[in-house]
Protein backbone atom coordinates (compact mmCIF):
# COMPACT_ATOMS: atom_id res chain seq x y z
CA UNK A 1 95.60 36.34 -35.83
CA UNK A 2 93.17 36.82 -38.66
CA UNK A 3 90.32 33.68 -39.40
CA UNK A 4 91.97 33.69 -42.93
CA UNK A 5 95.66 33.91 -41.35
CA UNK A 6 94.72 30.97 -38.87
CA UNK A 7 92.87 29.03 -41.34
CA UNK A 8 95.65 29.40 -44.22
CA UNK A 9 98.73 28.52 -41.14
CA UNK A 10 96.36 25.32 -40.77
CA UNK A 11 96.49 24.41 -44.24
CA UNK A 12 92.46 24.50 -44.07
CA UNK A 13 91.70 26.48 -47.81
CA UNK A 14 91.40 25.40 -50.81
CA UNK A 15 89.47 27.87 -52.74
CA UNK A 16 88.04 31.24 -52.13
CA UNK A 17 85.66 33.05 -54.59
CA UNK A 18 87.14 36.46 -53.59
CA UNK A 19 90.24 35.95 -50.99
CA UNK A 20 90.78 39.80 -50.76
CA UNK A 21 87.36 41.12 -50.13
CA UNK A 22 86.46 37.57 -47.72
CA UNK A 23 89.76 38.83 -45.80
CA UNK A 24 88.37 42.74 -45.92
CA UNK A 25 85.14 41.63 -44.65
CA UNK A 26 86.58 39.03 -41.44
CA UNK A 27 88.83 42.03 -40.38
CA UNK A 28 85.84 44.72 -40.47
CA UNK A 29 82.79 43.07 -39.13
CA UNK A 30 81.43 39.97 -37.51
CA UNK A 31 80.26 37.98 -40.43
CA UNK A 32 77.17 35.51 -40.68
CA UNK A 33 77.92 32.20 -42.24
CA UNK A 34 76.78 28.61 -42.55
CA UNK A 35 77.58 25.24 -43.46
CA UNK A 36 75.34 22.16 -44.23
CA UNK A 37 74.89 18.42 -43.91
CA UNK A 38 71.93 16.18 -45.35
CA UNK A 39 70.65 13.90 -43.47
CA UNK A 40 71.62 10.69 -45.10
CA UNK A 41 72.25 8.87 -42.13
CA UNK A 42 71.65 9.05 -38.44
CA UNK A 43 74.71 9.68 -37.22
CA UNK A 44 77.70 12.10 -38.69
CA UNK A 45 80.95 10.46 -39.12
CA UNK A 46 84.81 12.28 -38.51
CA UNK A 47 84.91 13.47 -42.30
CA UNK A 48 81.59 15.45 -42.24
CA UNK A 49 83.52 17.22 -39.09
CA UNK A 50 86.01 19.10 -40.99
CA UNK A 51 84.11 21.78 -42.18
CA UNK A 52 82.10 22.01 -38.98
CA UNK A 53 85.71 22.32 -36.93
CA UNK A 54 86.23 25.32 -39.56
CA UNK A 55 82.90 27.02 -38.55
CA UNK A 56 83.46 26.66 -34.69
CA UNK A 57 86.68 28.40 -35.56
CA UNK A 58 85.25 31.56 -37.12
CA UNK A 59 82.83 31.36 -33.86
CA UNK A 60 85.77 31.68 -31.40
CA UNK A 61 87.54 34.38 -34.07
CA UNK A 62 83.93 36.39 -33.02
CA UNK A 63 81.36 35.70 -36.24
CA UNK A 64 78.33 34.33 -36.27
CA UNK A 65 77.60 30.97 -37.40
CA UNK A 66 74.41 28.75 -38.48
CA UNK A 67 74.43 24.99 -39.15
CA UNK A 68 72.28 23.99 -41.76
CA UNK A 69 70.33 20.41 -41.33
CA UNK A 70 69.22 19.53 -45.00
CA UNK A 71 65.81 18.33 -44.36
CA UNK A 72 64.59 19.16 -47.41
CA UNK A 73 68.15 18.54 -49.83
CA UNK A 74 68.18 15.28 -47.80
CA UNK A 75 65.15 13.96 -49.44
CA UNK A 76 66.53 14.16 -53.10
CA UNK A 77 70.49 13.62 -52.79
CA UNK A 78 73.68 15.26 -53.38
CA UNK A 79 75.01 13.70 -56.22
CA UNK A 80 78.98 15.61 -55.20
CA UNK A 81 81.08 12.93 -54.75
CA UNK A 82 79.16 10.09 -56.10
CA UNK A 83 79.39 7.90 -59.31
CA UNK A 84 75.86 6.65 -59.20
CA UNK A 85 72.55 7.64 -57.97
CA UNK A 86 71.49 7.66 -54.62
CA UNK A 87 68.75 5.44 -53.03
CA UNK A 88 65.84 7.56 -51.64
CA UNK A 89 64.69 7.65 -48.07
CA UNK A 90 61.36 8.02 -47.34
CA UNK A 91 60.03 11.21 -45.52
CA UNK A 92 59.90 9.59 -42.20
CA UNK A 93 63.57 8.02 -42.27
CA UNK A 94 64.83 11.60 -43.26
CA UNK A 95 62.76 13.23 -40.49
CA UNK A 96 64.24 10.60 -37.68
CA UNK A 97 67.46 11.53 -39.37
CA UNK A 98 66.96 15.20 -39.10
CA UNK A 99 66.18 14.57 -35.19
CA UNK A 100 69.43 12.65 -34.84
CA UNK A 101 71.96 15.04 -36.70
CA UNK A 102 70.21 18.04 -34.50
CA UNK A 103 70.58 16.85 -31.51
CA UNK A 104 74.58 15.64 -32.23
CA UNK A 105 74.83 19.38 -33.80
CA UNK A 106 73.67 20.85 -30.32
CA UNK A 107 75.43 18.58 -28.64
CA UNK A 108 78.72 19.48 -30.30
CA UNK A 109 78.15 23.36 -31.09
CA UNK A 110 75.79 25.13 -29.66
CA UNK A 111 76.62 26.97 -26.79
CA UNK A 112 75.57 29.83 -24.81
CA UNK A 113 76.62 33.36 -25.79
CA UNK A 114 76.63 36.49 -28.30
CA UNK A 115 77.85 34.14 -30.68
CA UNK A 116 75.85 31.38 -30.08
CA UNK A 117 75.16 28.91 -33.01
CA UNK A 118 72.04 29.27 -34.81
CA UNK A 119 70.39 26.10 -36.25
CA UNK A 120 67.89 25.94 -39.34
CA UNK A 121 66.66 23.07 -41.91
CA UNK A 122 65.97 23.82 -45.10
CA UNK A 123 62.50 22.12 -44.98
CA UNK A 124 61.23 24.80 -42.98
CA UNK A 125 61.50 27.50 -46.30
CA UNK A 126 61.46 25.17 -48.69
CA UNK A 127 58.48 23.07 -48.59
CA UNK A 128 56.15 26.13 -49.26
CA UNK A 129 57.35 26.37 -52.73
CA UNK A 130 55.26 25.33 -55.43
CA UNK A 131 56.95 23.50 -58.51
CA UNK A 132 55.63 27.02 -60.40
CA UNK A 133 57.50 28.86 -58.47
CA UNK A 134 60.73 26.70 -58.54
CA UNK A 135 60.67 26.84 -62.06
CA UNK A 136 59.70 30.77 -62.61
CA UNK A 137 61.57 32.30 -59.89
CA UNK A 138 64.49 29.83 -59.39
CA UNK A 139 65.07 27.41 -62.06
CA UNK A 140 65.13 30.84 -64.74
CA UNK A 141 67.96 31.92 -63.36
CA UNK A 142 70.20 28.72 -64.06
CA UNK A 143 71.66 28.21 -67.69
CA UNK A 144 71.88 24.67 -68.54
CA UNK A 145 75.10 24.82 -70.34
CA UNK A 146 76.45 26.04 -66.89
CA UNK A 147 75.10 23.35 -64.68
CA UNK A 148 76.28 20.76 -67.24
CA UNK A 149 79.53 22.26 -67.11
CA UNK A 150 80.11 21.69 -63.25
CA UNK A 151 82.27 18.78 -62.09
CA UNK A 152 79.71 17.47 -59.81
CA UNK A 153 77.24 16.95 -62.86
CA UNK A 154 79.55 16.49 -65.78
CA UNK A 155 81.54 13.37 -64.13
CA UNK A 156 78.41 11.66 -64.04
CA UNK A 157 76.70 12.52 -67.46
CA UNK A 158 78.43 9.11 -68.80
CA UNK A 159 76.45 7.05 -67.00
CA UNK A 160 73.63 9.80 -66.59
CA UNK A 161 71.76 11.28 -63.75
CA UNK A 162 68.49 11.81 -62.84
CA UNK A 163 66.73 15.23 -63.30
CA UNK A 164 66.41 14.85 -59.22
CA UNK A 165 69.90 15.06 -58.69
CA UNK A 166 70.41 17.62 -61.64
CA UNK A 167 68.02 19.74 -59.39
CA UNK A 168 69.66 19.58 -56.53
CA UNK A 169 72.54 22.49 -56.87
CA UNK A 170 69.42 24.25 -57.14
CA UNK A 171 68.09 23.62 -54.19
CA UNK A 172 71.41 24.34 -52.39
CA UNK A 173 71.28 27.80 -54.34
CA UNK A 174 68.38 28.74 -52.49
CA UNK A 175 69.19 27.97 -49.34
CA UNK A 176 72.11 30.49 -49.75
CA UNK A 177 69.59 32.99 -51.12
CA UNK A 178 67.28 32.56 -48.32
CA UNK A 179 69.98 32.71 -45.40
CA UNK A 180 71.41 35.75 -47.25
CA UNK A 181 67.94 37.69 -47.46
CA UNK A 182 67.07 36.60 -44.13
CA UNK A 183 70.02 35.46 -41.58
CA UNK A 184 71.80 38.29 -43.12
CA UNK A 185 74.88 35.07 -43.91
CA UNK A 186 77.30 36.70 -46.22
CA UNK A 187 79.58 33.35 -46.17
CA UNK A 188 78.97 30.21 -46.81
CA UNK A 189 81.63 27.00 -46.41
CA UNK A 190 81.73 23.67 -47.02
CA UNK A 191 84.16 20.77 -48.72
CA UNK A 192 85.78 21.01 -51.95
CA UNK A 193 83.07 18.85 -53.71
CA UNK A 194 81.18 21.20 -52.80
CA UNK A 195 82.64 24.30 -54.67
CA UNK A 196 80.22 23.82 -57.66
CA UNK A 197 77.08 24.40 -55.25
CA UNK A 198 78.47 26.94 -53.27
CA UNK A 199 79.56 29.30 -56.47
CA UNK A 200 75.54 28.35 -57.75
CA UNK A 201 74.60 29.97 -55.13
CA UNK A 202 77.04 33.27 -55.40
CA UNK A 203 75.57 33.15 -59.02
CA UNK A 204 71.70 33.03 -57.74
CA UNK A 205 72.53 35.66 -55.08
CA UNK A 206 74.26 37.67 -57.77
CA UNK A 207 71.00 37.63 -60.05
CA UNK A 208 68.42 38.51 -57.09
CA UNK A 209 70.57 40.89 -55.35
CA UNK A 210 72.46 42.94 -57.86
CA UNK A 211 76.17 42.17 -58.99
CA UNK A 212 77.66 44.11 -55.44
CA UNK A 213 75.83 41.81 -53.18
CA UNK A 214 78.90 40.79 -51.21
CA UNK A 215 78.81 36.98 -50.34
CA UNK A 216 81.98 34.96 -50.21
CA UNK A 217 82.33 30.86 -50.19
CA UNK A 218 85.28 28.84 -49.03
CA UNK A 219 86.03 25.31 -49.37
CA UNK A 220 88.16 23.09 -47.34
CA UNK A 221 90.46 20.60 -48.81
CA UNK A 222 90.00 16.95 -49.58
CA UNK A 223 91.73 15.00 -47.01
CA UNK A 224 93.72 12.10 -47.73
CA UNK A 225 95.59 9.47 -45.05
CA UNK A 226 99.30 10.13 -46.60
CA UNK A 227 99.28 6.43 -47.62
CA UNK A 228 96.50 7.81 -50.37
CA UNK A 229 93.50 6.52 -49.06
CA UNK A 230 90.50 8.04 -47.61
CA UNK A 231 90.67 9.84 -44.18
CA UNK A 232 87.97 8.50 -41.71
CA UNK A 233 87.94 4.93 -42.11
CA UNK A 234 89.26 2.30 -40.26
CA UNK A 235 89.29 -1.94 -41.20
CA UNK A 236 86.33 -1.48 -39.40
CA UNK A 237 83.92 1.01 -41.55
CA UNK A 238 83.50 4.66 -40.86
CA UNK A 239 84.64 6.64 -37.20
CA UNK A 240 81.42 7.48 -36.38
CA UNK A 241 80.43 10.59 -33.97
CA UNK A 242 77.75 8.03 -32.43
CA UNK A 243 78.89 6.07 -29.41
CA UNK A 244 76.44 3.17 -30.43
CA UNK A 245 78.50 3.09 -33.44
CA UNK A 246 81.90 3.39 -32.82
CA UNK A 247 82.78 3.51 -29.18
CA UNK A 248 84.50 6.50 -27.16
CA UNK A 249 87.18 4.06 -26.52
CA UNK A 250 87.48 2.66 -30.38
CA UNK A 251 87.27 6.54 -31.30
CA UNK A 252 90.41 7.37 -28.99
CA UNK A 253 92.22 4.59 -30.41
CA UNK A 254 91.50 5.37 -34.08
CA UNK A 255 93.08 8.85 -33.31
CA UNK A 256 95.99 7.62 -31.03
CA UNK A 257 96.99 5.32 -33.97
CA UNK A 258 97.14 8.64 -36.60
CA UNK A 259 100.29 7.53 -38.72
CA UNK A 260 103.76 9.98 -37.95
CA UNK A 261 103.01 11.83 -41.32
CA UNK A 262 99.77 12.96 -40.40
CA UNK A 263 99.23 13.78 -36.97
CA UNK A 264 100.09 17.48 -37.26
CA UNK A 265 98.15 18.23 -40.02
CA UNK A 266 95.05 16.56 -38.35
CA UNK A 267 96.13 18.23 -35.03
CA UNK A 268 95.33 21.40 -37.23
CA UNK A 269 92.12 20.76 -38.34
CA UNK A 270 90.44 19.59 -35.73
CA UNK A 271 92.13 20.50 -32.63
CA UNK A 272 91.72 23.98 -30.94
CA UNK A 273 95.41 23.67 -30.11
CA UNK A 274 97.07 26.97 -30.08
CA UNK A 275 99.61 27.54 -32.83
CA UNK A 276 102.45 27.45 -30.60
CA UNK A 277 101.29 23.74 -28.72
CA UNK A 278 101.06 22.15 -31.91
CA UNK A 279 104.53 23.35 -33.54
CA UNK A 280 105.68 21.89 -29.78
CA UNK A 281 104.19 18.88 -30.50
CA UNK A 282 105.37 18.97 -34.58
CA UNK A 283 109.10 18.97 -32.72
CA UNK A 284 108.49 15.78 -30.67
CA UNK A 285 107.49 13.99 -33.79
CA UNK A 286 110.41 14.79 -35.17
CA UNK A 287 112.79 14.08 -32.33
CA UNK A 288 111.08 11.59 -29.88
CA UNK A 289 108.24 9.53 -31.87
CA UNK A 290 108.36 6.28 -30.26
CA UNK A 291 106.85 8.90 -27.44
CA UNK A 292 103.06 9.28 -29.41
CA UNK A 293 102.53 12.54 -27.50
CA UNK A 294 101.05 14.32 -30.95
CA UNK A 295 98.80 11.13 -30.85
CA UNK A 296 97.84 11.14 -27.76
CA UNK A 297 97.30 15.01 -27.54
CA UNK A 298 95.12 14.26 -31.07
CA UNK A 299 93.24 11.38 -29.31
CA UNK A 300 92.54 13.30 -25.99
CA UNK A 301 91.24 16.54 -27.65
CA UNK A 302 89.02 14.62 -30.16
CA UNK A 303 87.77 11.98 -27.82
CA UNK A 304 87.15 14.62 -24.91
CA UNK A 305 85.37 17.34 -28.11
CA UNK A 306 83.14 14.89 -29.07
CA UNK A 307 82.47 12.36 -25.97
CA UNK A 308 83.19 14.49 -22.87
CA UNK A 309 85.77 14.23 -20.10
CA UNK A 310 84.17 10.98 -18.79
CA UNK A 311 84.11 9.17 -22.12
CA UNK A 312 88.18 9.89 -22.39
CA UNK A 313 88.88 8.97 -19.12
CA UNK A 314 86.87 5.78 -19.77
CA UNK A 315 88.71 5.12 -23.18
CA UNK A 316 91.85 6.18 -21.31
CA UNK A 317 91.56 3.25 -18.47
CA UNK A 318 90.68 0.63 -20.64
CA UNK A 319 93.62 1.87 -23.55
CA UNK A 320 96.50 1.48 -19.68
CA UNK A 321 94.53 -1.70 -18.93
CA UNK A 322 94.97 -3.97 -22.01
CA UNK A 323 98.70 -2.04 -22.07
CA UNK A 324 99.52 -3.44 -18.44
CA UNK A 325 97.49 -6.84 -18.62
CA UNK A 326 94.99 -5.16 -15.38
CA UNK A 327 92.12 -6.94 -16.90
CA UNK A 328 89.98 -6.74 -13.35
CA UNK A 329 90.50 -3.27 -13.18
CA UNK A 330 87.82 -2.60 -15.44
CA UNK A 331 84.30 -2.73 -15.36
CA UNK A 332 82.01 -5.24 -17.59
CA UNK A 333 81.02 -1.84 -19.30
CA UNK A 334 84.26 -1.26 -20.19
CA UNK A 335 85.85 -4.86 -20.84
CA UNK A 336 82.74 -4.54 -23.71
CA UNK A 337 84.25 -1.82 -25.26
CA UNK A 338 87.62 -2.45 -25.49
CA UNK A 339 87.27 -6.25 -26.86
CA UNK A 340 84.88 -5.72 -28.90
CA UNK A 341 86.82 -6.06 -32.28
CA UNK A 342 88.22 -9.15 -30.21
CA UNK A 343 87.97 -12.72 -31.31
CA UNK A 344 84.75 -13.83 -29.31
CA UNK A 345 83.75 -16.91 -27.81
CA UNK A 346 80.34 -17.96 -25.54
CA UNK A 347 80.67 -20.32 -22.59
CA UNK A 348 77.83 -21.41 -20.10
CA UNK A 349 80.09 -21.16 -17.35
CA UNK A 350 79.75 -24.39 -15.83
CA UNK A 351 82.64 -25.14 -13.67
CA UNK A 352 85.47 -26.98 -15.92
CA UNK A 353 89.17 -28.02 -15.83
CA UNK A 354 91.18 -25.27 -17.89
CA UNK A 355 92.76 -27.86 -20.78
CA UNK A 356 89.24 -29.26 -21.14
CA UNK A 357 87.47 -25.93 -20.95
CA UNK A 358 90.23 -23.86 -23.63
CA UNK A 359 90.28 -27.11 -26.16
CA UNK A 360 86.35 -26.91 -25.83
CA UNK A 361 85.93 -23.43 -26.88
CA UNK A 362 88.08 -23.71 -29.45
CA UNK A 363 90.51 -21.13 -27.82
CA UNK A 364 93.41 -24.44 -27.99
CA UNK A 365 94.05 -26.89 -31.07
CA UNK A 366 94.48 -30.00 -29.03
CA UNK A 367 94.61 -30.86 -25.59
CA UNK A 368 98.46 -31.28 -25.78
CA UNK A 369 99.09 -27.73 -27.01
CA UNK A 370 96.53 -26.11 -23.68
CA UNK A 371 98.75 -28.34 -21.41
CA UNK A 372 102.10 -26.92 -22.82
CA UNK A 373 100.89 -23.60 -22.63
CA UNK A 374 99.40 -23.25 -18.78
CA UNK A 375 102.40 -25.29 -17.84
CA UNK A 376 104.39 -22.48 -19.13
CA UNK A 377 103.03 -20.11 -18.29
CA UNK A 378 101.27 -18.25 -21.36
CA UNK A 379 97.71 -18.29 -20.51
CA UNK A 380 96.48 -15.72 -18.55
CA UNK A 381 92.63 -15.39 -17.31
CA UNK A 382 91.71 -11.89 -16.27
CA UNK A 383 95.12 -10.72 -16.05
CA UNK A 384 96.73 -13.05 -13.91
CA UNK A 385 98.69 -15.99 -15.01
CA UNK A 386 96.90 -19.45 -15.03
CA UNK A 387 100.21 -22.56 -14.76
CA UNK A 388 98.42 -25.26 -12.44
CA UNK A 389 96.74 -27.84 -14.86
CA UNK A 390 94.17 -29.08 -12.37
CA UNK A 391 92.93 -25.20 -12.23
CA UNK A 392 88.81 -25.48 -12.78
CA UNK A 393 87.14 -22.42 -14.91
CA UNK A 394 83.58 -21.36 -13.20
CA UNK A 395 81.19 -18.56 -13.43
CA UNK A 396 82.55 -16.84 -10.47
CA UNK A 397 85.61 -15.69 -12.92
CA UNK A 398 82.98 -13.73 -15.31
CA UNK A 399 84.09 -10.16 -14.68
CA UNK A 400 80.83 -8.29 -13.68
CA UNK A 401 78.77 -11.87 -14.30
CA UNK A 402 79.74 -11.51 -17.95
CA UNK A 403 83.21 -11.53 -19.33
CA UNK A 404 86.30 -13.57 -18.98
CA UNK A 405 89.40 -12.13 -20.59
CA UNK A 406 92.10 -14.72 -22.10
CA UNK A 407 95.34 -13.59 -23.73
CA UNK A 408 97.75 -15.98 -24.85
CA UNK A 409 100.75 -15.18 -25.27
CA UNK A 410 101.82 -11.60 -24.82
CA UNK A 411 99.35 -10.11 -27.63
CA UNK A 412 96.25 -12.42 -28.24
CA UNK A 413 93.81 -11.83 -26.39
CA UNK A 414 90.05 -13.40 -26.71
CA UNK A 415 86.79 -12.48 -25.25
CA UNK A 416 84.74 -15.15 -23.63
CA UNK A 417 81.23 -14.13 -23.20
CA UNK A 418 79.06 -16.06 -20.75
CA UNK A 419 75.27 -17.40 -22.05
């Protein structure tokens, strides 16, 4: 199958600047191209993935591809996307973000090979131009009335924006121009807020090069949940590709809990599933749901992508644990992880009755209501049922010296941490 035939059968195209000479090109030669991320923040989240998913695809179709790290865009702000300006980072928080998002790109994409994945910031070519030059032999070849005129800039004129952020399809310009002239990239891709920069670019290219210079963009569609709202959050904040952020085993479950109506199409973006595996896996939705095996193929292959085979086995124990109430079966490590959107309570672990020591924490209204429920049966500690009343709570139940796990009922379940 084609790149364009495999990336139009995922549903991953929104726009091409020239469909039938990008298609020409894929089919006759192993193409060069690149896609970029600013460093805004230390850590990439699931959305800035998409288009990243897209270029390892082209990779394993046989072209070349080259990540852009925008250490130089990152210090003056993409205003795509955004009703008001951004807050600037100082040089050092950009650099320490620049570190971060390279070593997660490696981590991710770069492997060994003919077709290994080339990585560049746009600092490195950048920074040696002179506001002279920027103005002679860039900014002369951008009419204003065409810049105005993109949606990135005209949605914001209302409220204005800053001649910064004006600048900064510019800047993205160049970086096409220099990767063209020098990486010999012939394609570049990126989301559909970005099809105003990319087609700057074309135009800068265009101006430099001569009107046959043949360079191509593609965007990816804007992904929506099919409830309407924005893919890549949860209720709590962003999925982010950073374990100290959002844990392997948070990550898995944020995946295994993809809604029916979506699980196929995100199976196609960011899976490497074969064609024939996912249309398997479209049939199961169809006929056996209550199964979850598109979700839990989804959660797997994401989890395992991003966090490695331990990480998803990890995320896959503690996921059968809280299913099948085997509390001590995991580790502290682990019990941290998996409670830790968990209602939360702190206990110095000296030795206690349990209706003294659950009213005390808060974890029972009244010392009438713990009674009723050990009696019959619906507190558990650890996993195992707790029914004798003159049952004493101690340190020596702290899984791993730190955790005690109670559920109450057959759902509720509360973290008790000890000081």
């Amino acid at each position: 199958m084609n790149i364009i035939d495999e990336l139009e059968w995922r549903d991953a195209i929104n726009q091409q600047t020239d469909a039938e000479g990008l298609r020409e090109l894929t089919e006759t030669t192993s193409v060069s191209l690149y896609c970029g991320v600013d460093p805004t923040g230390d850590s990439m989240h699931i959305g800035h993935l998409i288009p990243f998913m897209m270029l390892k695809r082209f990779q394993l179709a046989g072209h070349r591809p080259v990540i852009l790290i925008g250490g130089a865009t990152g210090t003056i702000g993409d205003p795509s996307g955004r009703q008001s300006e951004r807050s600037l980072q100082t040089l050092e928080e950009v650099q320490a973000n620049v570190d971060a998002l390279t070593a997660q790109m490696k981590k991710l994409f770069v492997t060994d090979g003919d077709n290994q994945v080339r990585m560049v910031n746009n600092y490195d070519w950048t920074h040696k131009i002179n506001v002279i030059e920027f103005l002679r032999d860039y900014g002369k070849n951008f009419n204003l009335n065409t810049m105005l005129a993109k949606d990135v800039v005209a949605s914001r004129l209302e409220d204005g924006i800053s001649f910064t952020e004006f600048s900064y399809q510019i800047l993205q310009s160049l970086d096409y121009l220099h990767l063209f002239q020098h990486e010999g990239v012939q394609l570049q891709i990126g989301g559909s807020d970005q099809w105003g920069n990319i087609t700057s670019g074309l135009d800068l290219i265009r101006k430099k090069e001569g009107p046959e210079a043949k360079a191509y963009g593609l965007t990816i569609p804007l992904m929506l949940k099919s409830d309407g709202t924005k893919f890549g959050k949860s209720a709590g904040g962003s999925i982010w590709l950073d374990a100290n952020k959002t844990t392997p085993f948070e990550f898995y479950q944020f995946w295994a809990n993809t809604d029916d109506r979506d699980v196929i199409k995100y199976l196609k973006y960011f899976t490497f599933l074969s064609k024939e595996e996912i249309e398997a896996l479209a049939v199961k939705v169809e006929t056996e749901p209550h199964k979850r095996e598109a979700q839990k193929a989804l959660a797997e292959e994401m989890t395992k992508f991003v966090h490695g085979d331990d990480m998803l086995e990890q995320a896959k124990r503690i996921t059968a644990a809280l299913f099948s109430g085997d509390i001590r079966s995991l580790t502290a490590d682990e019990i941290e992880q998996g409670f830790k959107e968990m209602p939360t309570f702190e206990t110095d672990g000296e030795p206690k009755n349990i209706v003294d020591w659950l009213v005390d924490l808060g974890l029972e209204p009244s010392k009438r209501q713990a009674r009723e429920d050990v009696t019959k049966g619906a507190i558990s500690m650890n996993g195992e049922k707790v029914t004798e009343l003159e049952f004493t709570v101690s340190a020596e139940h702290a899984i791993g010296g730190k955790f005690i796990i109670i559920r109450k009922g057959k759902k509720n379940y509360s973290l008790v941490k000890l000081k």
